[in-house]
Protein backbone atom coordinates (compact mmCIF):
# COMPACT_ATOMS: atom_id res chain seq x y z
CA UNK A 1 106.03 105.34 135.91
CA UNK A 2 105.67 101.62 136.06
CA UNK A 3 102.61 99.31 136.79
CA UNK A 4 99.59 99.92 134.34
CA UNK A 5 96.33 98.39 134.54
CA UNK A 6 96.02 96.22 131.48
CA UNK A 7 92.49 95.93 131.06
CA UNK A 8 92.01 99.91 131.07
CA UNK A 9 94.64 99.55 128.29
CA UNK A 10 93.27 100.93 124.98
CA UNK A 11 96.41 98.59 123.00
CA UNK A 12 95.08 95.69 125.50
CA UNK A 13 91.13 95.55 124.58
CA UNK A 14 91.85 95.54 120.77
CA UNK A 15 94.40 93.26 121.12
CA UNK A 16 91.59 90.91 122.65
CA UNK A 17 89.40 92.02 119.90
CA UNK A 18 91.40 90.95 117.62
CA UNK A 19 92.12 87.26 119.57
CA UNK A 20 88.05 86.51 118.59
CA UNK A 21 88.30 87.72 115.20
CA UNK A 22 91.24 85.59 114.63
CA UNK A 23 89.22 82.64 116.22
CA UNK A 24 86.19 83.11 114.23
CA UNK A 25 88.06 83.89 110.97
CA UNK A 26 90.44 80.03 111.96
CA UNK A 27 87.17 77.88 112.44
CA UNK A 28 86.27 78.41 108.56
CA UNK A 29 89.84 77.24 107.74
CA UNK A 30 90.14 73.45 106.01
CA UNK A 31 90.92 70.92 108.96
CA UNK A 32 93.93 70.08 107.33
CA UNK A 33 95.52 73.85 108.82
CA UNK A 34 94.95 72.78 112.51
CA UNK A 35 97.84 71.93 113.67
CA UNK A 36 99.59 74.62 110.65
CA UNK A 37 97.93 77.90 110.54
CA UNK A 38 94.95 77.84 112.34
CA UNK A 39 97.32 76.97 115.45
CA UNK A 40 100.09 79.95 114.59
CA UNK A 41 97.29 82.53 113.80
CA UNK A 42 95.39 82.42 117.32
CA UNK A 43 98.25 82.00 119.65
CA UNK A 44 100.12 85.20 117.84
CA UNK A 45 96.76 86.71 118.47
CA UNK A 46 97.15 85.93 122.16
CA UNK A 47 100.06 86.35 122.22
CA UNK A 48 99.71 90.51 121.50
CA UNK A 49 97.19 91.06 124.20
CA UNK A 50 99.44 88.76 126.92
CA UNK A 51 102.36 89.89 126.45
CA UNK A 52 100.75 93.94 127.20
CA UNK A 53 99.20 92.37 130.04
CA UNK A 54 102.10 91.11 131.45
CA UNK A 55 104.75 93.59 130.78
CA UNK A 56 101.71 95.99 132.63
CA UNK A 57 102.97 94.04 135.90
CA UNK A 58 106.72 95.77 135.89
CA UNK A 59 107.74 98.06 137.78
CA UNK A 60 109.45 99.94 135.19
CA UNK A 61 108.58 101.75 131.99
CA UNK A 62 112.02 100.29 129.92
CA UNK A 63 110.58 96.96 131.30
CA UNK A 64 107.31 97.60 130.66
CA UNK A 65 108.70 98.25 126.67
CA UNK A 66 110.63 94.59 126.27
CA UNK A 67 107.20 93.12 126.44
CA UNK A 68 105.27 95.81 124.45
CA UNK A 69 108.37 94.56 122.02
CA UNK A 70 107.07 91.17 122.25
CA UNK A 71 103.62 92.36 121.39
CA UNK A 72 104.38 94.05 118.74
CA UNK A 73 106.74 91.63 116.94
CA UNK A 74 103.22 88.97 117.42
CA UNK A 75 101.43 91.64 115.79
CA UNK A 76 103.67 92.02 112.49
CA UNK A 77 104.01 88.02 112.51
CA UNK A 78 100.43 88.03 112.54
CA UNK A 79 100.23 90.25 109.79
CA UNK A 80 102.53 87.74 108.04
CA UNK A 81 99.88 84.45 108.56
CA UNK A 82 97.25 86.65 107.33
CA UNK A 83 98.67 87.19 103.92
CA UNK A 84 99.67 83.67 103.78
CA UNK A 85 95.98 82.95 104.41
CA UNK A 86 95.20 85.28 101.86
CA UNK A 87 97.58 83.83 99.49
CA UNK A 88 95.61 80.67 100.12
CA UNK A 89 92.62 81.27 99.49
CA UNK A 90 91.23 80.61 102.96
CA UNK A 91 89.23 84.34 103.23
CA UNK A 92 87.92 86.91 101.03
CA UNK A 93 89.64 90.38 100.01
CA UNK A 94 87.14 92.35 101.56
CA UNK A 95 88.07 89.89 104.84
CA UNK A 96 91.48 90.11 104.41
CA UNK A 97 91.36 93.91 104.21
CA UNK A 98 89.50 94.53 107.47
CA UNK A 99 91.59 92.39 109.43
CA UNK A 100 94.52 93.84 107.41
CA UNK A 101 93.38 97.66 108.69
CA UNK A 102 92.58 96.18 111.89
CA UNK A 103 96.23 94.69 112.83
CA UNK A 104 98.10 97.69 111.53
CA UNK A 105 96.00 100.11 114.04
CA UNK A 106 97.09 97.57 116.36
CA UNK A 107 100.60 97.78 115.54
CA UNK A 108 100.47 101.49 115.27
CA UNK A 109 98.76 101.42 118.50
CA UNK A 110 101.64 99.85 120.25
CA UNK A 111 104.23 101.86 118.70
CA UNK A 112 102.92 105.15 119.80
CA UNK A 113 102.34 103.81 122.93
CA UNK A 114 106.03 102.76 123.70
CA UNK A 115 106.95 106.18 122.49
CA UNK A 116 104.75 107.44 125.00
CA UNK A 117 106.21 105.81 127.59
CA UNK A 118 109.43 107.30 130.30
CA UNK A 119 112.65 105.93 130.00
CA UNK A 120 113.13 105.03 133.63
């Protein structure tokens, strides 16, 4: 099929979502994870809804997947800095669970929608 307008995306807009909830749940983090954490956390989270945008641009659905890949492997690491965050202390468990729910309807987002995709 090939070339997808990103913004109309479903996978794209909570991918942004999900890049302010990151940077409002980061600015409560100690100074001390600015360069650490804080850093790692919000460009995975841009990194989900860039890499859909950009992969959008190919002319190819098999292209297209490589960078829904991309997106999805941000997505599970992520995942991964929010249970270190967790482990740390830096949010709550009712926190941690939201953004928990919210990242793996991401991921299964993403997933379904590479499935959906030709193989061209």
């Amino acid at each position: 099929m090939g070339r997808h307008n990103f913004k109309k995306l479903k996978i794209w807009n909570e991918g942004i979502s999900l890049v302010g909830e990151s940077y409002k749940l980061t600015r409560t983090f100690p100074a001390s994870e600015r360069f650490n954490l804080i850093s790692q956390l919000n460009r995975c989270a841009v990194s989900i809804p860039s890499n859909i945008a950009e992969g959008s641009s190919k002319s190819t659905d098999r292209h297209f997947k490589k960078f829904l890949e991309n997106s999805l492997g941000s997505a599970f690491e992520w995942e991964t800095q929010l249970i270190v965050a967790y482990n740390e202390n830096f949010l709550s468990k009712e926190r941690f669970e939201e953004l928990e729910n919210k990242i793996l309807q991401i991921q299964k987002m993403i997933g379904s929608f590479m499935d959906n995709l030709g193989n061209d």
